[in-house]
Protein backbone atom coordinates (compact mmCIF):
# COMPACT_ATOMS: atom_id res chain seq x y z
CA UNK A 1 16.21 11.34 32.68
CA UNK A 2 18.31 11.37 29.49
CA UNK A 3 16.04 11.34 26.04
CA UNK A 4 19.08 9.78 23.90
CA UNK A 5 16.82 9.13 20.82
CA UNK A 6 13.81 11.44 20.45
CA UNK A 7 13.21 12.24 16.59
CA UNK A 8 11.57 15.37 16.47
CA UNK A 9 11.50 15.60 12.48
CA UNK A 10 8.69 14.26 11.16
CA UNK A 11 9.87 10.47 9.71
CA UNK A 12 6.48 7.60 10.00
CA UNK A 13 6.71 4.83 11.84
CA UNK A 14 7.81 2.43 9.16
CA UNK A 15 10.67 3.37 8.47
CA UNK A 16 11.77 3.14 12.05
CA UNK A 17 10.44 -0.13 12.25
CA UNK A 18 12.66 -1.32 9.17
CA UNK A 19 15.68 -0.06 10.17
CA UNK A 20 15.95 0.91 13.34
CA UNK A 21 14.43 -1.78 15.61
CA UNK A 22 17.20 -4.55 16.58
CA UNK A 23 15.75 -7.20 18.51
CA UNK A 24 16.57 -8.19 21.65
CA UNK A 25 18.34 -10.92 22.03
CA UNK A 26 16.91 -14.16 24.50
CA UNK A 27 18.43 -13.24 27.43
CA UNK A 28 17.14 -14.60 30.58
CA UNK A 29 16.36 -11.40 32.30
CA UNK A 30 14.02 -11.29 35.20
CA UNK A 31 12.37 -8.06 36.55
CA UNK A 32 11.77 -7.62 40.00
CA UNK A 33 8.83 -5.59 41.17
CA UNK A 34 10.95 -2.35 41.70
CA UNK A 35 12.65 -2.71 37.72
CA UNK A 36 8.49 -2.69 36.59
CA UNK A 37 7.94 0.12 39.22
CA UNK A 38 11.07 2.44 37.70
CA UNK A 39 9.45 1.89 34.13
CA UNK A 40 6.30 2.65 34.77
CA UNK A 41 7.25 5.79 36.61
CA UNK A 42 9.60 7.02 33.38
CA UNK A 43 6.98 6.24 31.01
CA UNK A 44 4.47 7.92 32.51
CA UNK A 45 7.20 10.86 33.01
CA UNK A 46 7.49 10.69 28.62
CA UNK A 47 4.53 10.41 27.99
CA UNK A 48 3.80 13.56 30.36
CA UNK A 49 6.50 15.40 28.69
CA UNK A 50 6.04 14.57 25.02
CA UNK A 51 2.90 12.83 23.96
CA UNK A 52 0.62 15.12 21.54
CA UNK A 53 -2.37 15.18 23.70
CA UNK A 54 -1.50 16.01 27.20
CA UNK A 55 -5.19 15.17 28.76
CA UNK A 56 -4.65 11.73 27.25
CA UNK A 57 -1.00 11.24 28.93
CA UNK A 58 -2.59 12.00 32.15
CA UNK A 59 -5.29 9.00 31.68
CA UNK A 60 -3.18 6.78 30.56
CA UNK A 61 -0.52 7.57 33.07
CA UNK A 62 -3.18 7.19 35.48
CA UNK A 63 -3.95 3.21 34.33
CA UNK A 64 -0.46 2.38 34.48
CA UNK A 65 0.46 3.70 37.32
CA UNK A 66 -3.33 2.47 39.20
CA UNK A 67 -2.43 -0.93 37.51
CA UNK A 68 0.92 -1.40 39.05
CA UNK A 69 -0.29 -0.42 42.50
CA UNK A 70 -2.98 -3.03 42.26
CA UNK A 71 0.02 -5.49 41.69
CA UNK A 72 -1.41 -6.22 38.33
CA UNK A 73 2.69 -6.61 36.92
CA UNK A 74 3.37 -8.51 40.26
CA UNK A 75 3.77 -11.87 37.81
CA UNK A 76 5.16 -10.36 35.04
CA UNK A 77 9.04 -11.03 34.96
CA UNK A 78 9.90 -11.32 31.17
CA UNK A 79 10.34 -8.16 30.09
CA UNK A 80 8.83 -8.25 26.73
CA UNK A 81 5.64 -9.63 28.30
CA UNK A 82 5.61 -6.46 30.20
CA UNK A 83 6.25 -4.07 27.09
CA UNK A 84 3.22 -6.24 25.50
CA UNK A 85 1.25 -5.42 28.42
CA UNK A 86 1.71 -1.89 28.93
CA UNK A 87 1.41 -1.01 25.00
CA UNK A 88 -1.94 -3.05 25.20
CA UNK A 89 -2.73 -0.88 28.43
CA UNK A 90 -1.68 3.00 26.43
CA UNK A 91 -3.60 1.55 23.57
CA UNK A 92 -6.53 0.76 25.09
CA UNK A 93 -6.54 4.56 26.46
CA UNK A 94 -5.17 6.25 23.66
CA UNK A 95 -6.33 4.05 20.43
CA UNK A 96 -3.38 5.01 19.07
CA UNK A 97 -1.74 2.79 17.01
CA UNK A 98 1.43 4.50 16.62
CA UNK A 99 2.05 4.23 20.49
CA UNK A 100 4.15 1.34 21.61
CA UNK A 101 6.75 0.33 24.33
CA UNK A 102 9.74 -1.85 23.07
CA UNK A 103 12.38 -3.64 25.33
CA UNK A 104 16.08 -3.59 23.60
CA UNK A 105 18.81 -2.61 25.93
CA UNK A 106 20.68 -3.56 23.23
CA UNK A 107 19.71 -0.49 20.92
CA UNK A 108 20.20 1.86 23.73
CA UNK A 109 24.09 0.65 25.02
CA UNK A 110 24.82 0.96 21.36
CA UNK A 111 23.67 4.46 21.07
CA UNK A 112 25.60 5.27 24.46
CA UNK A 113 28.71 4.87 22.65
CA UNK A 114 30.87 7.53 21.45
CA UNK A 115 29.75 8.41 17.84
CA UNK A 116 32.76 8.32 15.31
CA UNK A 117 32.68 9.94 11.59
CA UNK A 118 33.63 6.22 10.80
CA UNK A 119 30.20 4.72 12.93
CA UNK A 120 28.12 7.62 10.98
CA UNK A 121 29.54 6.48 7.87
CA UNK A 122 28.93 3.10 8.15
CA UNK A 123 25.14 3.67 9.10
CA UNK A 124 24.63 5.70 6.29
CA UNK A 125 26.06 2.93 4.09
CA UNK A 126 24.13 0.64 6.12
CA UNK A 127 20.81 2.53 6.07
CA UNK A 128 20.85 3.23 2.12
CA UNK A 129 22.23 -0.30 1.20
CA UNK A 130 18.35 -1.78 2.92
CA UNK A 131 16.43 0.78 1.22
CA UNK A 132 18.34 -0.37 -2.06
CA UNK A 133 17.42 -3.84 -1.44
CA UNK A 134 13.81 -2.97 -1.46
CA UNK A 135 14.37 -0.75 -3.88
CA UNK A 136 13.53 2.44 -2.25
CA UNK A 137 9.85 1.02 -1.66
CA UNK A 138 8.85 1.09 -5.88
CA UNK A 139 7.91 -2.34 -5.98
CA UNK A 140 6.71 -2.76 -9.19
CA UNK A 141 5.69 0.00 -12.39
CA UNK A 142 4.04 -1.49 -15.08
CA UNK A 143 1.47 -0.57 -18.06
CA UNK A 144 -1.63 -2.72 -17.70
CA UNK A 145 -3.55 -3.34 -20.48
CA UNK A 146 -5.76 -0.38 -21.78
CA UNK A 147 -2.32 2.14 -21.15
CA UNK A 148 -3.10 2.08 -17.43
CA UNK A 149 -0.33 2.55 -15.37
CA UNK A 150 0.31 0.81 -11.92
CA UNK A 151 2.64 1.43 -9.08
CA UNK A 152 2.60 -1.03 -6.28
CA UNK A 153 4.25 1.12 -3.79
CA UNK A 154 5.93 -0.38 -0.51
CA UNK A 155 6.96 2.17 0.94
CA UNK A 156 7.69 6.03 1.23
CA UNK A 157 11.27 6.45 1.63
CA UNK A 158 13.30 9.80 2.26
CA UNK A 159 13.57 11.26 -0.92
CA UNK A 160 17.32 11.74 0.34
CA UNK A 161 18.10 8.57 -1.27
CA UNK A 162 14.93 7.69 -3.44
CA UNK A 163 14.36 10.61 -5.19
CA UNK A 164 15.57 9.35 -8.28
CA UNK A 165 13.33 5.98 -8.12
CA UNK A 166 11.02 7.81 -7.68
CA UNK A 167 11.36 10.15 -10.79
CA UNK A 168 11.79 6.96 -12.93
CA UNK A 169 9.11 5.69 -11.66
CA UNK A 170 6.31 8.54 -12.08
CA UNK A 171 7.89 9.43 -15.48
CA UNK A 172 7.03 5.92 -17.02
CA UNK A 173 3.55 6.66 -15.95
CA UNK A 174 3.44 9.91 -17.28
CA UNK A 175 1.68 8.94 -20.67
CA UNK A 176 -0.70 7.13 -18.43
CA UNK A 177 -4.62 8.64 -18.93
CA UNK A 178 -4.96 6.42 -15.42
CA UNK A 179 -2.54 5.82 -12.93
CA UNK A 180 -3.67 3.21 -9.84
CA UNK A 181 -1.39 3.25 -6.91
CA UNK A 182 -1.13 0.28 -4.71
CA UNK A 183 -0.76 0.87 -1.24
CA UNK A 184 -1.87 -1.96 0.09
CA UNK A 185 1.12 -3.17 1.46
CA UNK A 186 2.18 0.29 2.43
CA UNK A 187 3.35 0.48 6.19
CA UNK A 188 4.40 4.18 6.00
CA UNK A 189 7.56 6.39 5.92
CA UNK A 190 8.54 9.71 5.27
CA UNK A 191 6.51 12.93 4.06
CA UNK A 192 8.64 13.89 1.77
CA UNK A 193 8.59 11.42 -0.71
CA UNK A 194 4.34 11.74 -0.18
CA UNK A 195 4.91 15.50 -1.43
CA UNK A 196 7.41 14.21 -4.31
CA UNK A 197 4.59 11.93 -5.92
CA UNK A 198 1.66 13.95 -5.09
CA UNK A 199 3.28 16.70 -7.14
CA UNK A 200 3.46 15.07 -10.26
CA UNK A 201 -0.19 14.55 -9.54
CA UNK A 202 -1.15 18.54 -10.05
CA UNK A 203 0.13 21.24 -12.05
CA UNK A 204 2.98 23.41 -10.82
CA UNK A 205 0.66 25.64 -8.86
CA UNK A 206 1.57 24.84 -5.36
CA UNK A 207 -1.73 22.72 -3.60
CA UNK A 208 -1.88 22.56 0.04
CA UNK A 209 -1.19 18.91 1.69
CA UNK A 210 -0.94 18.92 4.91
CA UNK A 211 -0.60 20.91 8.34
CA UNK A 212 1.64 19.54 11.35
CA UNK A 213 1.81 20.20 14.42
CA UNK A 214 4.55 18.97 17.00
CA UNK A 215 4.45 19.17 21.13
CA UNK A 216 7.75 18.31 21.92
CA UNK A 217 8.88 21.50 19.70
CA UNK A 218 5.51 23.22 20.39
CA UNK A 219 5.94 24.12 16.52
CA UNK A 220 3.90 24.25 13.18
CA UNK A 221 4.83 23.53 9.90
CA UNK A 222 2.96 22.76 6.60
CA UNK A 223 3.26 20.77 3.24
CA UNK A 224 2.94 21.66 -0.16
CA UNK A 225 3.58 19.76 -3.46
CA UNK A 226 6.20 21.04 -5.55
CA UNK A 227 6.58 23.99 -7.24
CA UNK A 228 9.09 22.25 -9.79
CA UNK A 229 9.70 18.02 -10.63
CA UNK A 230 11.85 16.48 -13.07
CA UNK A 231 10.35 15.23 -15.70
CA UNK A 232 6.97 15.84 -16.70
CA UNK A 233 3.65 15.56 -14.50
CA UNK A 234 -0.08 14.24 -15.61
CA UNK A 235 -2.43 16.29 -13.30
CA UNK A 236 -5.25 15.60 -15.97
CA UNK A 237 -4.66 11.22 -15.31
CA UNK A 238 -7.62 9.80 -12.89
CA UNK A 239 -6.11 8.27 -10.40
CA UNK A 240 -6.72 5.18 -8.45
CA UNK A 241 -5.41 4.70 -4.91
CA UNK A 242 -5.43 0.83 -3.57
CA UNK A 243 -5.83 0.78 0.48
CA UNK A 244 -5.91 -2.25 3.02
CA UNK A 245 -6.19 -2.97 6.78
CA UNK A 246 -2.50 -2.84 6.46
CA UNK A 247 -2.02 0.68 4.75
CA UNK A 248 -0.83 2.52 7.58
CA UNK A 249 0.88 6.24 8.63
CA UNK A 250 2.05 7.85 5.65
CA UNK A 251 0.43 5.95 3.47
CA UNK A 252 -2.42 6.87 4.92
CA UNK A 253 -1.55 10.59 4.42
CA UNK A 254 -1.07 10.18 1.10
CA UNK A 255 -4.62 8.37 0.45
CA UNK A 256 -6.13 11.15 2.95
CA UNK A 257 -4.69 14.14 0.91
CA UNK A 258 -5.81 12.85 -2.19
CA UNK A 259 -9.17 11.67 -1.25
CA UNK A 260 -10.18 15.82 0.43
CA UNK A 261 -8.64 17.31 -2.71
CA UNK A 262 -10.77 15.22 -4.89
CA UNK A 263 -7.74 13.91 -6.86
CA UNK A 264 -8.03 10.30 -6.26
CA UNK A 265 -10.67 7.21 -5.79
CA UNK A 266 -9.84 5.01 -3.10
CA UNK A 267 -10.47 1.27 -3.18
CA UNK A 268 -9.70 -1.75 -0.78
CA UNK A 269 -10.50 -1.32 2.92
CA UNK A 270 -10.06 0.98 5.68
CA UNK A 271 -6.60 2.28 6.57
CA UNK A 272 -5.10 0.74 10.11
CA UNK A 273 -5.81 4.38 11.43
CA UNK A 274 -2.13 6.23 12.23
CA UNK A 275 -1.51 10.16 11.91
CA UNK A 276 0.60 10.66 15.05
CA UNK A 277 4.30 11.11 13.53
CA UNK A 278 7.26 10.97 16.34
CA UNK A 279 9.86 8.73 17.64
CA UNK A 280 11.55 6.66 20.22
CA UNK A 281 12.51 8.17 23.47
CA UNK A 282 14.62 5.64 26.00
CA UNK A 283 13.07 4.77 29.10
CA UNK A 284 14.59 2.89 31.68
CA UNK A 285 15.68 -0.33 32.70
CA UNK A 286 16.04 -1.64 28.70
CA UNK A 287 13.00 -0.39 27.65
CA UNK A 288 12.04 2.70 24.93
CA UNK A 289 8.65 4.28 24.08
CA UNK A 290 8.01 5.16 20.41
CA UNK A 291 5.99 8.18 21.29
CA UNK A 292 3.73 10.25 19.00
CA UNK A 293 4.54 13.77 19.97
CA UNK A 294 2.69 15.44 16.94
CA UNK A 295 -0.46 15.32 14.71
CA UNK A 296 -1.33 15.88 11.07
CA UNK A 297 -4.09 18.65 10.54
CA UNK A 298 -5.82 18.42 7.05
CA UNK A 299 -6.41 21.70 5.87
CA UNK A 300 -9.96 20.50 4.38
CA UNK A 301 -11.55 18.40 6.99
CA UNK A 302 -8.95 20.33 10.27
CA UNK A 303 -8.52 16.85 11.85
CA UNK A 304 -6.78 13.19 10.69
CA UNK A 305 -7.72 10.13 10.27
CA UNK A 306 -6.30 8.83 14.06
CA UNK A 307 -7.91 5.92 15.80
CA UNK A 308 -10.45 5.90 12.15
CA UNK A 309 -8.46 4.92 9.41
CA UNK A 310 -8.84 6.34 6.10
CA UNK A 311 -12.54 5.37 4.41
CA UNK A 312 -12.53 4.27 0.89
CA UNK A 313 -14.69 5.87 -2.03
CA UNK A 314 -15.21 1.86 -2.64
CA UNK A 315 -15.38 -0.99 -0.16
CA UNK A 316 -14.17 -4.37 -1.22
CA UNK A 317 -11.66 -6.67 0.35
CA UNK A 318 -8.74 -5.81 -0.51
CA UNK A 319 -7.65 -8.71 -2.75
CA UNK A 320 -10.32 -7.71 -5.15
CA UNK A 321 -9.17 -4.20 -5.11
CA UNK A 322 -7.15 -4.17 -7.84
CA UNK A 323 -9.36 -5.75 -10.21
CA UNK A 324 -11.96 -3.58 -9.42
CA UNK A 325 -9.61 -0.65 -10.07
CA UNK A 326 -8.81 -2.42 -13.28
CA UNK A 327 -12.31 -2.38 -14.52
CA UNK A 328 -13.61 1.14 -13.55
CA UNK A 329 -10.44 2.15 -15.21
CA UNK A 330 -11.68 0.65 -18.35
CA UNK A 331 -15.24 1.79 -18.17
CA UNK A 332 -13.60 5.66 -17.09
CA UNK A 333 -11.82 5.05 -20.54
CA UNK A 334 -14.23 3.63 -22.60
CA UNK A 335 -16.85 6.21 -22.02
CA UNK A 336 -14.33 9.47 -22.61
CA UNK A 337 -13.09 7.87 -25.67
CA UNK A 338 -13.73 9.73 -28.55
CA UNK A 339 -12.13 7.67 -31.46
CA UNK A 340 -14.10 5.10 -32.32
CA UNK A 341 -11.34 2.45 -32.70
CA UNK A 342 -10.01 3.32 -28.81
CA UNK A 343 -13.17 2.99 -27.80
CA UNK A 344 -13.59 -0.90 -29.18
CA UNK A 345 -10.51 -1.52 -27.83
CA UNK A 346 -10.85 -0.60 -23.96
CA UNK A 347 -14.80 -2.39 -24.39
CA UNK A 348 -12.45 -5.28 -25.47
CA UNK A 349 -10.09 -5.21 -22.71
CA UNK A 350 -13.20 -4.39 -20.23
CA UNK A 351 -14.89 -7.75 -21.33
CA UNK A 352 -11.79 -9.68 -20.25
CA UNK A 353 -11.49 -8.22 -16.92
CA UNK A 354 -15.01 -8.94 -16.32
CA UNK A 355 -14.91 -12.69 -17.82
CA UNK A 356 -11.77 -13.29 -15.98
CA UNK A 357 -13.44 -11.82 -12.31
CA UNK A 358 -16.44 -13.66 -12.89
CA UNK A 359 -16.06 -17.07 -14.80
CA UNK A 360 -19.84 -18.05 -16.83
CA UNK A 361 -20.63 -21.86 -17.11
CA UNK A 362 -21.05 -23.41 -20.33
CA UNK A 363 -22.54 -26.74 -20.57
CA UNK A 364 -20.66 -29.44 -21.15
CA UNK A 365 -22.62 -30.69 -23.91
CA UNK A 366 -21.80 -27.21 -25.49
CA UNK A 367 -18.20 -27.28 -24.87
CA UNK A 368 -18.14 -31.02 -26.58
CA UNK A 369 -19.75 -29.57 -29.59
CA UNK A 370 -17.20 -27.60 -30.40
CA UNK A 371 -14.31 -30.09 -30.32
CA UNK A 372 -12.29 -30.68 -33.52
CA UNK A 373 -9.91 -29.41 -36.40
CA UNK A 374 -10.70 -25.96 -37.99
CA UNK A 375 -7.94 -26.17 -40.87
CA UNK A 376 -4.77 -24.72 -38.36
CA UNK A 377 -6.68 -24.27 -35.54
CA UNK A 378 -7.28 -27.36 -33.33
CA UNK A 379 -9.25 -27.58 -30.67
CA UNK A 380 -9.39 -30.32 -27.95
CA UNK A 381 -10.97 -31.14 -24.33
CA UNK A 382 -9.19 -31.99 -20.88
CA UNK A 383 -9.89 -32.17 -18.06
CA UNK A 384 -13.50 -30.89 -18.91
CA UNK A 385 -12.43 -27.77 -20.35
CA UNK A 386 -11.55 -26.76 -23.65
CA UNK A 387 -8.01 -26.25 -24.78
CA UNK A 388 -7.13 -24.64 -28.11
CA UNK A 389 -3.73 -25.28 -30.23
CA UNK A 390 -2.60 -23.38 -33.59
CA UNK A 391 -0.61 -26.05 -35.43
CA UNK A 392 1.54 -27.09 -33.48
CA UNK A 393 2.45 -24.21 -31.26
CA UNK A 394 1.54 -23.74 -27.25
CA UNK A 395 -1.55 -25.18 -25.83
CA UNK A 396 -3.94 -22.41 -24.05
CA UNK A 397 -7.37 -22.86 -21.54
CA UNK A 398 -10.14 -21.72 -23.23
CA UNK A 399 -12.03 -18.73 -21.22
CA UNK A 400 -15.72 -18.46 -22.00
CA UNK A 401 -16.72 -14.53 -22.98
CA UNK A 402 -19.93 -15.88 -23.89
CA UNK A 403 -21.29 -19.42 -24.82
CA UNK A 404 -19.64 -19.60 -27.79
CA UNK A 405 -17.19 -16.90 -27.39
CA UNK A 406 -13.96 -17.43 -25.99
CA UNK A 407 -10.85 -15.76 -24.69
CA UNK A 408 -7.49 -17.35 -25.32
CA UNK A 409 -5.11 -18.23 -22.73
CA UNK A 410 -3.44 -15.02 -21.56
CA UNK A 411 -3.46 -13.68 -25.30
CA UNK A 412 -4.93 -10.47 -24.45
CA UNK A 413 -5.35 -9.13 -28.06
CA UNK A 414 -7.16 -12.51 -29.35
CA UNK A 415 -10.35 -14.42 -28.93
CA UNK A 416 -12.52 -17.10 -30.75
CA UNK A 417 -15.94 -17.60 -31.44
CA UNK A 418 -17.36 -20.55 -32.67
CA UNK A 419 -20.11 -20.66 -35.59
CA UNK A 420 -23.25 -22.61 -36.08
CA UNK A 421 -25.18 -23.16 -38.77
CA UNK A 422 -28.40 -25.06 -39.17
CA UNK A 423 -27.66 -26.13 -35.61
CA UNK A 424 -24.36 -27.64 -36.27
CA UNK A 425 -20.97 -26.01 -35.59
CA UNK A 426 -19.47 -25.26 -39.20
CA UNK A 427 -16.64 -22.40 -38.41
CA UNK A 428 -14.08 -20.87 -35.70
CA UNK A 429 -13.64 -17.06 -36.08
CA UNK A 430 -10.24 -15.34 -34.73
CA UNK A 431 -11.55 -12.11 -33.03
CA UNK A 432 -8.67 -9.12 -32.99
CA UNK A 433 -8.68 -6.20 -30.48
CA UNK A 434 -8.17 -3.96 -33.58
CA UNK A 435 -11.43 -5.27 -34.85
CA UNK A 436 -9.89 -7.65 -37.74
CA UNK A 437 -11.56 -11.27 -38.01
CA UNK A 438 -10.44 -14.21 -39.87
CA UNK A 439 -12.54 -17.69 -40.57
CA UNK A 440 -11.35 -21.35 -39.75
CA UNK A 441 -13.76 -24.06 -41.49
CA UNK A 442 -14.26 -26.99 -39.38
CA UNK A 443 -12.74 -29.78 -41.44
CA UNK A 444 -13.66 -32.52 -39.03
């Protein structure tokens, strides 16, 4: 049995799922009972060969093989019902999520032709031209308010060709006193770009990442962050790492490391569970296995986070992750502050966060009150909600702070609070983030 594709470096699943899964086309292709028998039997013989646990090959190799006996695939005749079927089957053995049998005979003839400098050339092209489109996986780098930085992170692509994102990237951050990473959306991809950002996480004294260990090669090899980056790193910045159901493979490495070297807080959700790196070995009769034929090895905890996912310092759903992050951030910053003016500020900023997670009710009768013309300030209701106006300039939504305190719009330096005296409403106050107030008289 030829093994035309099997990727022995260590490259996570997502990337291979990006680029290097083309779908079948609908073909009306039948199988008869001895096409499901033949790929069965070379399944069972790759999985054998190359899986990482060989006790586990055996049982599932055992349910696939009992299962077709019992004429369980007898009414199975579209092939991609029966790679369905028999990943559901090695799953259900293995829990192994990066395990999966794929049916594209059109993937294999193409890599049974004769490879010309030309074909290499234009896959290359090909290859870096879709990583550029998602721009090497750095979604979006940003400073939120408060000086925190935030990298939504798609994926982690060979630092080959994304080195120099990458660089940018980490180097706009590195003023940063927090940095939150958002790997929410994070399906995986290559170790090498993990090592690449994780370095500019510590100082230049090497830190152990991660151990490997691969069956195929019966080989060993380790990771390490870098002894030199370009640029300049912020090992003392707390960091905040953003997981989902959906964070998978080597983003879950990345959230693992951090997490057992104490370098990061993770919150979202738990990880989808993937530490098995390998790659796709061609069956028979159109079909392919992606087969895990190694395993990461902490060097903390000596095992993965396989079949478990990676378990987050804080549980929320994974929408609200962020602006949880957002808000511990603030406190973290608020309390180290040592300048008193810093200090007000990231209170300030804290206070929004919170009045923009969790909206307070003011009474309608309340809001009413405070209707009307405070010399260039105006402010008026729709809708049931209060909407203020400077002259004539944009219209914003009132946001209540307090009952009588108010952010603006999205103005994020700028609130108002409204001022009673002798139980009626006299004055509107402009409220700064520097601390600097100025006074509107109510004129009607």
């Amino acid at each position: 049995m030829k093994h035309i594709n099997l990727r022995t470096t260590i490259i996570y699943c997502l990337l291979f799922w990006s680029t290097s899964i083309i779908k079948a086309q609908n073909k009306q292709v039948k199988l008869t009972q001895s096409q499901i028998h033949n790929v069965v039997d070379s399944i069972a013989s790759i999985l054998d060969t190359n899986y990482i646990f060989p006790e586990v090959a055996t049982k599932m190799n055992s349910k696939i093989q009992g299962n077709f006996k019992k004429g369980m695939y007898k009414k199975i005749k579209d092939p991609q019902v029966l790679a369905a079927s028999l990943t559901k089957e090695l799953q259900e053995i293995s829990h192994d999520k990066h395990l999966r049998v794929i049916y594209n005979p059109e993937q294999i003839e193409a890599e049974k032709r004769v490879i010309t400098t030309e074909d290499s050339l234009a896959y290359v092209k090909n290859r870096v031209n879709q990583m550029k489109y998602q721009n090497f996986g750095f979604k979006e780098v940003k400073i939120l308010d408060g000086n925190i930085g935030y990298l939504d992170l798609r994926a982690f692509m060979d630092t080959e060709y994304a080195s120099e994102t990458a660089v940018a990237a980490m180097n706009f951050l590195s003023s940063s006193e927090v940095i939150i990473i958002d790997l929410r959306q994070n399906g995986g991809g290559s170790p090498s770009m993990i090592q690449l950002i994780t370095s500019y996480l510590f100082r230049s004294n090497p830190v152990h990442l991660n151990n490997f260990y691969n069956r195929s090669a019966d080989r060993s090899s380790q990771t390490w962050t870098l002894p030199h980056v370009p640029g300049k790193r912020n090992p003392d910045a707390k960091v905040f790492v953003l997981t989902s159901s959906s964070t998978f493979s080597a983003a879950e490495e990345f959230s693992y490391n951090l997490k057992h070297l104490e370098r990061a807080t993770l919150i979202g959700e738990t990880t989808g569970g993937g530490a098995h790196p390998g790659g796709t070995i061609n069956a028979t009769e159109g079909f392919m296995v992606w087969t895990p034929t190694g395993r990461a090895i902490n060097p903390i905890t000596n095992t993965n986070w396989e079949g478990v996912g990676v378990i987050p310092h804080v549980k929320v759903e994974a929408k609200k992750a962020l602006e949880v992050a957002e808000m511990k951030a603030l406190e973290y910053l608020a309390a180290k502050a040592t300048d008193d003016g810093l200090k007000f500020r990231y209170n300030w900023a804290l206070t929004n966060k919170k009045a923009m997670s969790n909206p307070m009710t003011v009474k309608q009768s309340v809001l009413k009150s405070y209707v009307g013309t405070y010399e260039v300030r105006n402010i008026t209701m729709e809708n049931g909600e209060l909407i203020y106006q400077r002259e004539n300039r944009g219209k914003h939504k009132l946001v209540p702070v307090s009952e009588n305190e108010f952010m603006v719009g999205n103005i994020s330096f700028f609130r108002i609070r409204f001022i009673k005296e002798n139980n009626k409403i006299v004055a509107l106050e402009g409220l700064y983030d520097t601390g600097r107030s100025d006074k509107n008289l109510k004129t009607n």
